[in-house]
N, C-alpha and C. Protein backbone atom coordinates (compact mmCIF):
# COMPACT_ATOMS: atom_id res chain seq x y z
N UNK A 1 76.28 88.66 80.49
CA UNK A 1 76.68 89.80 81.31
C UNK A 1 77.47 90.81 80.48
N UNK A 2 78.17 90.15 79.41
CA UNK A 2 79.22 91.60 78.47
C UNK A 2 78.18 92.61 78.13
N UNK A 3 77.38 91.98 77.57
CA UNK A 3 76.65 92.95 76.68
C UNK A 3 76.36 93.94 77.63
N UNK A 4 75.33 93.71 78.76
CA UNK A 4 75.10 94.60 80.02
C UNK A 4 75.81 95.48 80.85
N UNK A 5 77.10 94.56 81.21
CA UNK A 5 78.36 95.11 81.09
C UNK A 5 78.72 96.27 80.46
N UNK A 6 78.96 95.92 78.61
CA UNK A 6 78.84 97.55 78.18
C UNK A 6 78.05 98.24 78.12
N UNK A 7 77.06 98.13 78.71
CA UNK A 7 75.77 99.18 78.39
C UNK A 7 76.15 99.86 79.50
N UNK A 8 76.85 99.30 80.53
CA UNK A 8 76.66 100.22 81.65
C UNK A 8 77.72 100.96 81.51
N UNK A 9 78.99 100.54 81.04
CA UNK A 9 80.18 101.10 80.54
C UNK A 9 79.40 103.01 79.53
N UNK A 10 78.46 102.40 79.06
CA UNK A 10 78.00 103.36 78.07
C UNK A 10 77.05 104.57 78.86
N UNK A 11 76.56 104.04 79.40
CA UNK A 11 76.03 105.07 80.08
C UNK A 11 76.47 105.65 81.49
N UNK A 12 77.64 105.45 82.06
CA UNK A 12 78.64 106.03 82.67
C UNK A 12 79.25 106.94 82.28
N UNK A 13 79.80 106.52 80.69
CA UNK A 13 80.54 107.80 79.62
C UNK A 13 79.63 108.51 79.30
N UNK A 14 78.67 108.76 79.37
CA UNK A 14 77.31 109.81 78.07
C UNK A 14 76.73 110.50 79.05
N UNK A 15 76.45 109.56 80.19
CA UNK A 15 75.45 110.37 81.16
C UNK A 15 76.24 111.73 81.67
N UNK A 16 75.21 112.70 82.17
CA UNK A 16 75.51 113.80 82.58
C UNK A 16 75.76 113.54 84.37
N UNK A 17 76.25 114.77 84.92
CA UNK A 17 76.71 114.29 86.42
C UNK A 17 75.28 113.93 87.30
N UNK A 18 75.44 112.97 88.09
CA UNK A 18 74.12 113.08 88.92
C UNK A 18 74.20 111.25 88.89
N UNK A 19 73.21 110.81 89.83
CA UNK A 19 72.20 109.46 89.88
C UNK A 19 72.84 108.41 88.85
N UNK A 20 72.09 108.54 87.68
CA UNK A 20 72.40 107.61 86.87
C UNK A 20 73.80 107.40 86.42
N UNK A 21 74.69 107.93 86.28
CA UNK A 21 76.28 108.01 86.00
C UNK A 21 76.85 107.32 87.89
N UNK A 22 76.35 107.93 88.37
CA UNK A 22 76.95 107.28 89.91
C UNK A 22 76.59 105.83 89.95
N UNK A 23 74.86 105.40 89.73
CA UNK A 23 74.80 103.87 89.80
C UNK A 23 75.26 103.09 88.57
N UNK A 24 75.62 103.42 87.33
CA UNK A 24 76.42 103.02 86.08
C UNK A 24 77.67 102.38 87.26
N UNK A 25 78.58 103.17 87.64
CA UNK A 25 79.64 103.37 87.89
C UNK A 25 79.47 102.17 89.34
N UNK A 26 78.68 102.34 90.41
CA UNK A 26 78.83 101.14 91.47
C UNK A 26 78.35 99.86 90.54
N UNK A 27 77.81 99.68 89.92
CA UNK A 27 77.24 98.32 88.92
C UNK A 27 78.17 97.83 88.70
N UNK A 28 79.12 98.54 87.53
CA UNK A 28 80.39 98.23 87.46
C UNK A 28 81.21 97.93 88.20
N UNK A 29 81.77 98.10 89.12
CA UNK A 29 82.50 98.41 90.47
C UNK A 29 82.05 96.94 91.25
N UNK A 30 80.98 96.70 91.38
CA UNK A 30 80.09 95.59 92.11
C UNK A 30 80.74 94.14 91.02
N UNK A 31 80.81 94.58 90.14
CA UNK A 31 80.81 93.56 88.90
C UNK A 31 82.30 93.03 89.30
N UNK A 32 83.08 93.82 88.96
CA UNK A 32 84.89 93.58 89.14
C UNK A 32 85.17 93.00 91.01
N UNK A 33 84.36 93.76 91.32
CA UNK A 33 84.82 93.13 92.98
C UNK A 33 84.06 91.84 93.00
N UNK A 34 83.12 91.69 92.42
CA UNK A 34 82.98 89.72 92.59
C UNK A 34 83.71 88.98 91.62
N UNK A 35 84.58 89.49 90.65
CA UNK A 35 85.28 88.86 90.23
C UNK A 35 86.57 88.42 91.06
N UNK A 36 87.06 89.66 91.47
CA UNK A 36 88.19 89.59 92.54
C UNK A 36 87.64 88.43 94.00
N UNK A 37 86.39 88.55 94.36
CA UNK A 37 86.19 87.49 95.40
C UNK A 37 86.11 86.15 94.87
N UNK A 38 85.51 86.15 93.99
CA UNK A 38 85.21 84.93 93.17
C UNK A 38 86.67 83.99 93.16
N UNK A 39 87.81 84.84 92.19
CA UNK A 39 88.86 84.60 92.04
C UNK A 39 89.74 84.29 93.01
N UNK A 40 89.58 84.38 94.43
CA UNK A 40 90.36 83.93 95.90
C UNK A 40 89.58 83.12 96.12
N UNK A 41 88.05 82.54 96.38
CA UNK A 41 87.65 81.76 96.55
C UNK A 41 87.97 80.45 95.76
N UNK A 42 87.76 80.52 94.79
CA UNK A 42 88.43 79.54 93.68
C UNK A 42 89.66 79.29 94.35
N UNK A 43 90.69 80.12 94.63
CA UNK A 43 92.42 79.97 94.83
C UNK A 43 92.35 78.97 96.16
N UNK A 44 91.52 79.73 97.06
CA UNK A 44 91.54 79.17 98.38
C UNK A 44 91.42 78.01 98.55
N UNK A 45 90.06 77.36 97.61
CA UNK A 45 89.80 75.92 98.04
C UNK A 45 90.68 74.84 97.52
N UNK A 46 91.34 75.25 96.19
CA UNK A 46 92.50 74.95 95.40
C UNK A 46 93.67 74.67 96.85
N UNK A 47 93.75 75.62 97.62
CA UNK A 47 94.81 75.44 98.68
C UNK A 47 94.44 74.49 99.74
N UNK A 48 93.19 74.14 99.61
CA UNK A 48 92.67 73.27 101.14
C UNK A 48 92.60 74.25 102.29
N UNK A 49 91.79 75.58 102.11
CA UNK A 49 91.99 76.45 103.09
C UNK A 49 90.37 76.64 103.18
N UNK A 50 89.41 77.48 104.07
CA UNK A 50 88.32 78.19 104.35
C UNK A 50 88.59 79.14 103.80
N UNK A 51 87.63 79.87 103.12
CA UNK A 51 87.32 81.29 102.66
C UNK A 51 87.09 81.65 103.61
N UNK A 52 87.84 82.91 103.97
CA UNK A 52 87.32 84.02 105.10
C UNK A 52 86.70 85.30 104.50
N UNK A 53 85.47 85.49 104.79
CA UNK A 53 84.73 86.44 104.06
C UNK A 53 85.34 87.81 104.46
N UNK A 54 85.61 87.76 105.98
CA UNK A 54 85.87 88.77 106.63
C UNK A 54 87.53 90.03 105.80
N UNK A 55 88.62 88.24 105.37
CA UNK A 55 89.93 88.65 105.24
C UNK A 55 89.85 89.10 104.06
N UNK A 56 88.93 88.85 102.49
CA UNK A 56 88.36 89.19 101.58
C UNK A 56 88.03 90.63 101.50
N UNK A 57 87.25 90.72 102.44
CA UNK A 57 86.59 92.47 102.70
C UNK A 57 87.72 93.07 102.85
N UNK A 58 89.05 92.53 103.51
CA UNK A 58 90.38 93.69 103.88
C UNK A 58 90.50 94.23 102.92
N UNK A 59 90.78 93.59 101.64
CA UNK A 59 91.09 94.02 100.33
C UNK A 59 89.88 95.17 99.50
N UNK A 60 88.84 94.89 99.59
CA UNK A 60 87.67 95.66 98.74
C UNK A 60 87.75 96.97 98.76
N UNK A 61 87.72 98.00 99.58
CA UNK A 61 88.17 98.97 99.86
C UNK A 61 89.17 99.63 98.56
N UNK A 62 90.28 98.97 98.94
CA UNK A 62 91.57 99.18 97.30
C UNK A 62 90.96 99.11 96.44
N UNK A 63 90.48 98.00 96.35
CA UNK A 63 90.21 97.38 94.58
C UNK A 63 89.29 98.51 94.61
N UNK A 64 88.35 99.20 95.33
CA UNK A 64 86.93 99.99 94.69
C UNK A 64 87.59 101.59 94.31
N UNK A 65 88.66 102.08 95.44
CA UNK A 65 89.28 102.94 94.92
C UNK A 65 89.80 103.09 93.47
N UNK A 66 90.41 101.82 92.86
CA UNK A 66 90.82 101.80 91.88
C UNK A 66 90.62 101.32 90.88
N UNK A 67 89.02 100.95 90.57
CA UNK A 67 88.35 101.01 89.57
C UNK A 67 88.33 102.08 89.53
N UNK A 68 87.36 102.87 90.37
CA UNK A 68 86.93 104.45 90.27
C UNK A 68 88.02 105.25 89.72
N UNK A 69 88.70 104.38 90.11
CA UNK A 69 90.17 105.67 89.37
C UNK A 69 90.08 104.81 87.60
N UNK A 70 90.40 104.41 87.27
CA UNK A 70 90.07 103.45 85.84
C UNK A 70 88.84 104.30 85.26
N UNK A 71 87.72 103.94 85.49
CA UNK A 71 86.47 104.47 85.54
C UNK A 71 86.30 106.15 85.35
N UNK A 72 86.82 106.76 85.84
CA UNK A 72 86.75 108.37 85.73
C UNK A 72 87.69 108.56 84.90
N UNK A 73 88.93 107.93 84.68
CA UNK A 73 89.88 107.84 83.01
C UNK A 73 89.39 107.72 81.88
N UNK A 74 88.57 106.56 82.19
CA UNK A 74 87.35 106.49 81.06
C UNK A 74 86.64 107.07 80.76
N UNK A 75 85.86 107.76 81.31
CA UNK A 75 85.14 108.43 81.02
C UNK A 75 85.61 109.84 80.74
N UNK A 76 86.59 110.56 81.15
CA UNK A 76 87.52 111.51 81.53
C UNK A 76 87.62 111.47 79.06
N UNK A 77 88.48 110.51 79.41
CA UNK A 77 89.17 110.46 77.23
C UNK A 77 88.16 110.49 76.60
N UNK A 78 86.69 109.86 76.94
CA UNK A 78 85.59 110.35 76.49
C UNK A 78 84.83 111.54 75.84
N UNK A 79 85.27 111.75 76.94
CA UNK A 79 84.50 113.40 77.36
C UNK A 79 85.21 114.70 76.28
N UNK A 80 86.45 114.23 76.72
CA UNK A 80 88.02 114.85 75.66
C UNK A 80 87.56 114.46 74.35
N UNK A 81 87.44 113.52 73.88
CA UNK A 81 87.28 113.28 72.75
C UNK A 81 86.26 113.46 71.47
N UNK A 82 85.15 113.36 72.55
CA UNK A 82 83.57 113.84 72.36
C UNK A 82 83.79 115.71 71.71
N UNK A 83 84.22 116.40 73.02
CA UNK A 83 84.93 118.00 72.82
C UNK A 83 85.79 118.25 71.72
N UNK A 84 86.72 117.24 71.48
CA UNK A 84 87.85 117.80 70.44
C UNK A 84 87.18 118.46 69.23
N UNK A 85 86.37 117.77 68.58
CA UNK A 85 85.18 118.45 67.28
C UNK A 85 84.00 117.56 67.31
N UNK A 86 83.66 117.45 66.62
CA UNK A 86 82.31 116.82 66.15
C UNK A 86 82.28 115.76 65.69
N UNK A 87 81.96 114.82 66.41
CA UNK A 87 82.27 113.99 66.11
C UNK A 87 81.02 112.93 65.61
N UNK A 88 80.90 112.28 64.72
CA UNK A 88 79.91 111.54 63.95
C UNK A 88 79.59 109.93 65.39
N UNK A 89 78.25 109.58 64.76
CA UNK A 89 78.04 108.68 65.84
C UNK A 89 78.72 107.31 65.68
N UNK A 90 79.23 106.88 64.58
CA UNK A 90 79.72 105.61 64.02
C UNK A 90 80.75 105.87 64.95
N UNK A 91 81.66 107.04 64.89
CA UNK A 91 83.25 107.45 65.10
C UNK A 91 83.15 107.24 66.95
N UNK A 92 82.21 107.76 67.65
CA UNK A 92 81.84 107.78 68.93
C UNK A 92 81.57 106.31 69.04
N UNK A 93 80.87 105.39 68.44
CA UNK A 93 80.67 104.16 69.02
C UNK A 93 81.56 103.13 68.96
N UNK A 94 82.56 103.59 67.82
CA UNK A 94 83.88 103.20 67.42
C UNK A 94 84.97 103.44 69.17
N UNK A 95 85.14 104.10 69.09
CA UNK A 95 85.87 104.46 70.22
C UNK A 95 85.50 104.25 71.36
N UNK A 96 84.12 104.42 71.90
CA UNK A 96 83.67 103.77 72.88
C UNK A 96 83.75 102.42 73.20
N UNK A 97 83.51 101.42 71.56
CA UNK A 97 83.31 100.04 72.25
C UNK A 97 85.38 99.61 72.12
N UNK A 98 85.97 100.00 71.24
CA UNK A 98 87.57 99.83 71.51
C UNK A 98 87.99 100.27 72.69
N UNK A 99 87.49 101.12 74.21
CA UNK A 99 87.98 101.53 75.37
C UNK A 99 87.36 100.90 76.13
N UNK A 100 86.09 100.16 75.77
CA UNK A 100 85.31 99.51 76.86
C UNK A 100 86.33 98.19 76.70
N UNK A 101 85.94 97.33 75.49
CA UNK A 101 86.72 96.34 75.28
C UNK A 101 88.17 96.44 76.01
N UNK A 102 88.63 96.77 75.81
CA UNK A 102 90.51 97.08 76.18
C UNK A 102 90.00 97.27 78.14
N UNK A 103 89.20 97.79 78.41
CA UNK A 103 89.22 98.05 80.10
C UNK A 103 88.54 96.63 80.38
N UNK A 104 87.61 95.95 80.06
CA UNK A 104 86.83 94.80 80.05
C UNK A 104 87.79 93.66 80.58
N UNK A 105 88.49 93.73 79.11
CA UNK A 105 89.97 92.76 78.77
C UNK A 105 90.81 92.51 80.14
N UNK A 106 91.30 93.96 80.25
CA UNK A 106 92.58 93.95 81.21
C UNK A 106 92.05 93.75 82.76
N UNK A 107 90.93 94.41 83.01
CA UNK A 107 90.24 94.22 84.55
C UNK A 107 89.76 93.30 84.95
N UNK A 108 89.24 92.52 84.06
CA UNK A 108 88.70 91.07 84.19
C UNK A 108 89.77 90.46 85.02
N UNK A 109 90.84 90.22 84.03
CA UNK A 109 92.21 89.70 84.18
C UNK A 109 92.79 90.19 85.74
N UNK A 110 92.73 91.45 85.75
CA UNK A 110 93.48 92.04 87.30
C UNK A 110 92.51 91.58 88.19
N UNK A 111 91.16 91.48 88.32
CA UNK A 111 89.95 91.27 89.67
C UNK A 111 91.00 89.85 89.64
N UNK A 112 90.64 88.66 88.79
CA UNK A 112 90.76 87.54 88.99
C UNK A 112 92.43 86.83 89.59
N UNK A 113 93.26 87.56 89.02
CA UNK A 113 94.68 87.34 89.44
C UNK A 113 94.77 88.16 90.91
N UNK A 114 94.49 89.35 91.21
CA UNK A 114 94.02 89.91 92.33
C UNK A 114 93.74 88.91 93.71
N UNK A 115 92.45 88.78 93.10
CA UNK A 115 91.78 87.53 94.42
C UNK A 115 92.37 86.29 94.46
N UNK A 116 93.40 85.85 93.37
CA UNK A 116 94.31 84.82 93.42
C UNK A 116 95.29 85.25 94.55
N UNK A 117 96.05 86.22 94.32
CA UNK A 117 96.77 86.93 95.33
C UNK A 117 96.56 86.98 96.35
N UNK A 118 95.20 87.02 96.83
CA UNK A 118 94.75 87.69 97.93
C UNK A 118 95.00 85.67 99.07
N UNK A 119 94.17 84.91 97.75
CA UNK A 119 94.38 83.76 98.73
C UNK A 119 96.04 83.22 99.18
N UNK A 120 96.86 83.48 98.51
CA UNK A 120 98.03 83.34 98.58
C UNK A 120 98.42 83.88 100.69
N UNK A 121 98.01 85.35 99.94
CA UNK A 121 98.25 86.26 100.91
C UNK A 121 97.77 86.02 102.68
N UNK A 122 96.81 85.04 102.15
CA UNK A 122 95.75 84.36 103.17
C UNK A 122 96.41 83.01 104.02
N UNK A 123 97.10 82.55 102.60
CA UNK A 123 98.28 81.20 103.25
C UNK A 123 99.11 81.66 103.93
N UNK A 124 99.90 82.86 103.42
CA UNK A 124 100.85 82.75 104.09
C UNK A 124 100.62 83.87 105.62
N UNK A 125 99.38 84.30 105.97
CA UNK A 125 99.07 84.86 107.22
C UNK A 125 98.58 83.72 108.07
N UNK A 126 98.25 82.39 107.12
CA UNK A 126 98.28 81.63 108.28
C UNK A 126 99.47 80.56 108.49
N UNK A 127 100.24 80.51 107.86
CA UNK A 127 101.29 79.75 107.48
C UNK A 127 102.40 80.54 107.66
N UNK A 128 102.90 81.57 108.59
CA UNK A 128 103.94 82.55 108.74
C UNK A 128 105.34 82.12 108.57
N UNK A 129 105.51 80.23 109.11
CA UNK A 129 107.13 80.28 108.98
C UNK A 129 107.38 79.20 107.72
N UNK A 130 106.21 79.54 106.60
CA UNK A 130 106.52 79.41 104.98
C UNK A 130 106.57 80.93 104.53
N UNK A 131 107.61 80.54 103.57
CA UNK A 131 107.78 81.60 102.98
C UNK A 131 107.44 81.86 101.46
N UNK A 132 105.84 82.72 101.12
CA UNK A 132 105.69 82.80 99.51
C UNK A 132 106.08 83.74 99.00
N UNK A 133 106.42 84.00 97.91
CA UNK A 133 107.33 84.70 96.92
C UNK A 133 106.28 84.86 95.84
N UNK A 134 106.39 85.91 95.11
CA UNK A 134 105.42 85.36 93.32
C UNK A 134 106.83 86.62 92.68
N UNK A 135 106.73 85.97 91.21
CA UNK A 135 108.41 86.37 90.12
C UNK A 135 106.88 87.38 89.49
N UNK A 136 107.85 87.73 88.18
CA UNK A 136 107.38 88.07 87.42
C UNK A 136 107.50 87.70 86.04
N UNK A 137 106.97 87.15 85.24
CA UNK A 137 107.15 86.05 83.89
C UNK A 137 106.90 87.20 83.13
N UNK A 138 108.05 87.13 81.70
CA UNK A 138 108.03 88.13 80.75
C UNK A 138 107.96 86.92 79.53
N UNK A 139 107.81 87.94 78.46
CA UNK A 139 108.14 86.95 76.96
C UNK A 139 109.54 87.48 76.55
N UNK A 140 109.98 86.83 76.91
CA UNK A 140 111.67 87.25 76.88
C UNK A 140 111.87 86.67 75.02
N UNK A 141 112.32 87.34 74.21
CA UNK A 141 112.68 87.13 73.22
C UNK A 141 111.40 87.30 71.98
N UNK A 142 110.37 88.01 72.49
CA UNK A 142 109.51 88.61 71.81
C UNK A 142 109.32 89.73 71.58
N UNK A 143 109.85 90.15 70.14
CA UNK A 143 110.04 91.48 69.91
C UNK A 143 108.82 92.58 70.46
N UNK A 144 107.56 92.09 70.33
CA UNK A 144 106.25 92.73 71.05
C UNK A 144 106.70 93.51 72.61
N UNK A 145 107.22 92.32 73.46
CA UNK A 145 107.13 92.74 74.44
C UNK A 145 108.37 93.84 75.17
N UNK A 146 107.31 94.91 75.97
CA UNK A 146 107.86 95.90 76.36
C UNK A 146 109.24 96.38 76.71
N UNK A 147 109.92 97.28 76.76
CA UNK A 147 111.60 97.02 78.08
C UNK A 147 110.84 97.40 79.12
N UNK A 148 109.68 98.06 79.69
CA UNK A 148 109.49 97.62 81.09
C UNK A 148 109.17 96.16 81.78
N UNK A 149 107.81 95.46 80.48
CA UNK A 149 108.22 94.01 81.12
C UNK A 149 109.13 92.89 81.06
N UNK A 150 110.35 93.70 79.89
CA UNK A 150 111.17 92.67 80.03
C UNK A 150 112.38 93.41 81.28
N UNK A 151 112.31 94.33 82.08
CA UNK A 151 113.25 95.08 83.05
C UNK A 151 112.86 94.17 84.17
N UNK A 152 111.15 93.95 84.16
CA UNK A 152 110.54 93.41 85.11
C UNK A 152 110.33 92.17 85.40
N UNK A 153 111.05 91.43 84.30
CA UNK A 153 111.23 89.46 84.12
C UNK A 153 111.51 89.43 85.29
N UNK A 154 111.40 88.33 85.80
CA UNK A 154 112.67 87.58 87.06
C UNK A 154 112.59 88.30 88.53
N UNK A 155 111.46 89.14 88.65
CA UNK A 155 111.40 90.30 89.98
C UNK A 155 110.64 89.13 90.71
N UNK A 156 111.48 89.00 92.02
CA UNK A 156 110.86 88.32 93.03
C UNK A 156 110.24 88.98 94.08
N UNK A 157 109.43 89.12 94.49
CA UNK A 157 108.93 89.68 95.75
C UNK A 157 108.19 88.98 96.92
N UNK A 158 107.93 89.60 98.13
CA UNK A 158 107.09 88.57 98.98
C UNK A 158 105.55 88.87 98.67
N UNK A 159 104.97 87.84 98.52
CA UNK A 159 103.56 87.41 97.70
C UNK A 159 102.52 88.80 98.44
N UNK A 160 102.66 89.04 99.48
CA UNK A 160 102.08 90.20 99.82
C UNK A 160 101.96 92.29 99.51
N UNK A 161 103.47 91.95 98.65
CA UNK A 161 104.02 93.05 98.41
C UNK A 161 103.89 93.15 96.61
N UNK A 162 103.80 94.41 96.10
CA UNK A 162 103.35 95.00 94.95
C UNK A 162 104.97 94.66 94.20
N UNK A 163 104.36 94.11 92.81
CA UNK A 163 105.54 94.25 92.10
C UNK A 163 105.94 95.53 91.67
N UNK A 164 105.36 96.79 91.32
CA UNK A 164 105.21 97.86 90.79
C UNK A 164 104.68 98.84 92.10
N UNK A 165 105.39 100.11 92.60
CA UNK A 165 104.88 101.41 93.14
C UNK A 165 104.98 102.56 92.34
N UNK A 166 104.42 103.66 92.95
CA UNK A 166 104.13 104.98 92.40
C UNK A 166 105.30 105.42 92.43
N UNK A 167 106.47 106.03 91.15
CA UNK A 167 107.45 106.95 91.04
C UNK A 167 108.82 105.55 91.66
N UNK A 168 108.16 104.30 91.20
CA UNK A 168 109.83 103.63 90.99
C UNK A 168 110.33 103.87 89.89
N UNK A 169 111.27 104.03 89.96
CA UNK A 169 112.61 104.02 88.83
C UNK A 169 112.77 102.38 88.46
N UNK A 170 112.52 102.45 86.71
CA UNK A 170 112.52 101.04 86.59
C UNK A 170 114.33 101.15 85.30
N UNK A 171 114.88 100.51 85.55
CA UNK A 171 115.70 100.90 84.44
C UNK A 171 115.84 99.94 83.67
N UNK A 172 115.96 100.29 81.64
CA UNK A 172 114.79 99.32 80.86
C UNK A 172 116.39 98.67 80.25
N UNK A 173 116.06 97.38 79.41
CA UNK A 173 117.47 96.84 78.66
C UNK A 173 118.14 97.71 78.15
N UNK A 174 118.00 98.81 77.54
CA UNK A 174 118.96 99.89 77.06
C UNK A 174 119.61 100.68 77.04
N UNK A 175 119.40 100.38 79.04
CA UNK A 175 120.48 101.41 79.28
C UNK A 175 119.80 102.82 80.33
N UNK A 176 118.61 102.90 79.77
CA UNK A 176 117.74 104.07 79.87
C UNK A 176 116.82 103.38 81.14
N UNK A 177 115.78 104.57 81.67
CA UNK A 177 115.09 104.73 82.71
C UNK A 177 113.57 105.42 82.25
N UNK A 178 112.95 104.61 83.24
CA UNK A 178 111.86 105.11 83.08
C UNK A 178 110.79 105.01 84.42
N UNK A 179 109.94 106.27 84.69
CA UNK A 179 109.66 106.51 86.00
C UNK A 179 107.97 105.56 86.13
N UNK A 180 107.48 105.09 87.10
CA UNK A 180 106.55 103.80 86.99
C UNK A 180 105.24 105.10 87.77
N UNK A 181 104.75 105.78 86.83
CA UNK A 181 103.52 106.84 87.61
C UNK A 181 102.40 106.55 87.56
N UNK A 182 101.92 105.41 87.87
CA UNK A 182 100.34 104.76 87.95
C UNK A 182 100.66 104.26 89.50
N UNK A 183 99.16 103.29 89.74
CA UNK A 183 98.89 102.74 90.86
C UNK A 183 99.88 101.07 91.05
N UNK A 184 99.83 100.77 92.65
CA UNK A 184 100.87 99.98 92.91
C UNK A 184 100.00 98.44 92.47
N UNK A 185 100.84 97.55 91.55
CA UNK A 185 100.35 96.64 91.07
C UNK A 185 100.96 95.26 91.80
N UNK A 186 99.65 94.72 92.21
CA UNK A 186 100.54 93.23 92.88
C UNK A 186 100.24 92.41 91.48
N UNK A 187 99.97 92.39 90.40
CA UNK A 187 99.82 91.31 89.67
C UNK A 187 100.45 92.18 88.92
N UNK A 188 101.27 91.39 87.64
CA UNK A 188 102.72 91.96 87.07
C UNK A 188 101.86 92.03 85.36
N UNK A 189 100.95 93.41 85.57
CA UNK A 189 100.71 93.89 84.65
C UNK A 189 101.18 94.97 84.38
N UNK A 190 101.95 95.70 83.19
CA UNK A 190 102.50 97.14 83.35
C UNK A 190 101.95 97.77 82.40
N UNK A 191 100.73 97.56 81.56
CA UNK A 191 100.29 98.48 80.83
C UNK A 191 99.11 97.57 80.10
N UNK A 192 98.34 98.00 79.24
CA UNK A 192 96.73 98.12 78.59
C UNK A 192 97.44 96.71 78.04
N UNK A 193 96.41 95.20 78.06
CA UNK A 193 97.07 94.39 77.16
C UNK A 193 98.45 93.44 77.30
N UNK A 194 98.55 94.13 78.82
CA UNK A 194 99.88 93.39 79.09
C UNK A 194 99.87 91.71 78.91
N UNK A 195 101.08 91.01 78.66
CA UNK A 195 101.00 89.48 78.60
C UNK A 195 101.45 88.55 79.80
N UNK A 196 102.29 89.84 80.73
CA UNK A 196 103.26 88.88 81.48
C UNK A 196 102.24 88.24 82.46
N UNK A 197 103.18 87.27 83.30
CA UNK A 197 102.17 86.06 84.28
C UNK A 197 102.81 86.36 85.80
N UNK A 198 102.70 85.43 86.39
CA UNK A 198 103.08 85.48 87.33
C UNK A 198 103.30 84.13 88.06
N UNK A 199 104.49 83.59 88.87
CA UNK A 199 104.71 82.21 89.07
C UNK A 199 104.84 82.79 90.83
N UNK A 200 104.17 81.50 91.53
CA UNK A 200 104.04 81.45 93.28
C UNK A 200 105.22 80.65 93.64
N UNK A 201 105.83 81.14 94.25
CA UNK A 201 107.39 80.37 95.24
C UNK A 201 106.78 79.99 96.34
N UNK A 202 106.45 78.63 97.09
CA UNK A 202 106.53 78.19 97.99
C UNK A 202 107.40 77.51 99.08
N UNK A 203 107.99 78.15 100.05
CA UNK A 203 108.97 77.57 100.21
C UNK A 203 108.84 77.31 102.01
């Protein structure tokens, strides 16, 4: 499926507007949302619960918005980049397969932790007087990792609710601030490559 995968990645970025760039783009889109179902189904039966196809679909909607938003970024730095000058075809396939890769990487990762979430989210709508929680796991003492994910270590929330919204104020170990202007993340990724995890409180 990668290989196909990027082809479609590829002809999403190149194609001109119309047909073929639109079905590139649902292929893709189709691809990540069965990962995200896939990934609650797995969670669910793990819990001793029924998959509800129906409570699954609540979620799809989001997730498709926000590929498409991913997806038109992509293609968007493309397009920019393609324009800046002239660019040789090695240099274009260079950059193409380093943005496919890197979106591949990280979305994989979000569908599947996603639909993990989602079954969580599923326990505890049927399980109302338990209470789930999910933290946020940093690499605390790794020079690599960020001051937003290390601001964001130790954040507890209720398993239904986003660790990350649009225009929070996160304030980082140093003192300093920094404003959070992307989409609201329930899985405690804060940027391209992120490492942090995420731990479920059952209580």
């Amino acid at each position: 499926m990668t290989y196909a995968l990027k082809e479609l990645f590829r002809r999403f970025a190149l194609s001109g507007e119309g047909a073929v760039r639109d079905r590139a783009a649902d292929d893709i889109i189709d691809y990540f949302i069965g990962l995200m179902i896939s990934g609650m189904q797995t969670k669910v039966r793990e819990l001793g619960l029924v998959f509800d196809v129906e409570f699954a679909m609540m979620f799809q909607d989001d997730y498709r918005a926000y590929m498409r938003n991913i997806l038109n970024g992509f293609r968007l730095r493309i397009r920019d980049f393609i324009e800046e000058m002239e660019r040789s075809d090695e240099e274009l396939d260079y950059r193409l397969g380093w943005e496919i890769d890197r979106i591949i990487h990280d979305q994989e990762r979000y569908m599947r932790e996603g639909g993990e979430m989602n079954a969580y989210i599923l326990l505890q709508w049927l399980r109302p007087n338990v209470t789930i929680t999910k933290t946020w796991n940093a690499n605390v003492g790794d020079p690599k990792t960020c001051g937003i994910c290390l601001s964001m270590h130790g954040t507890t929330v209720p398993v239904g609710e986003p660790f990350l919204r649009p225009t929070q104020v996160i304030v980082l170990p140093d003192g300093g601030f920094v404003r959070y202007n992307y989409i609201e993340r329930q899985s405690p990724i804060a940027h391209p490559n992120c490492r942090c995890w995420a731990t479920i409180n059952i209580d």
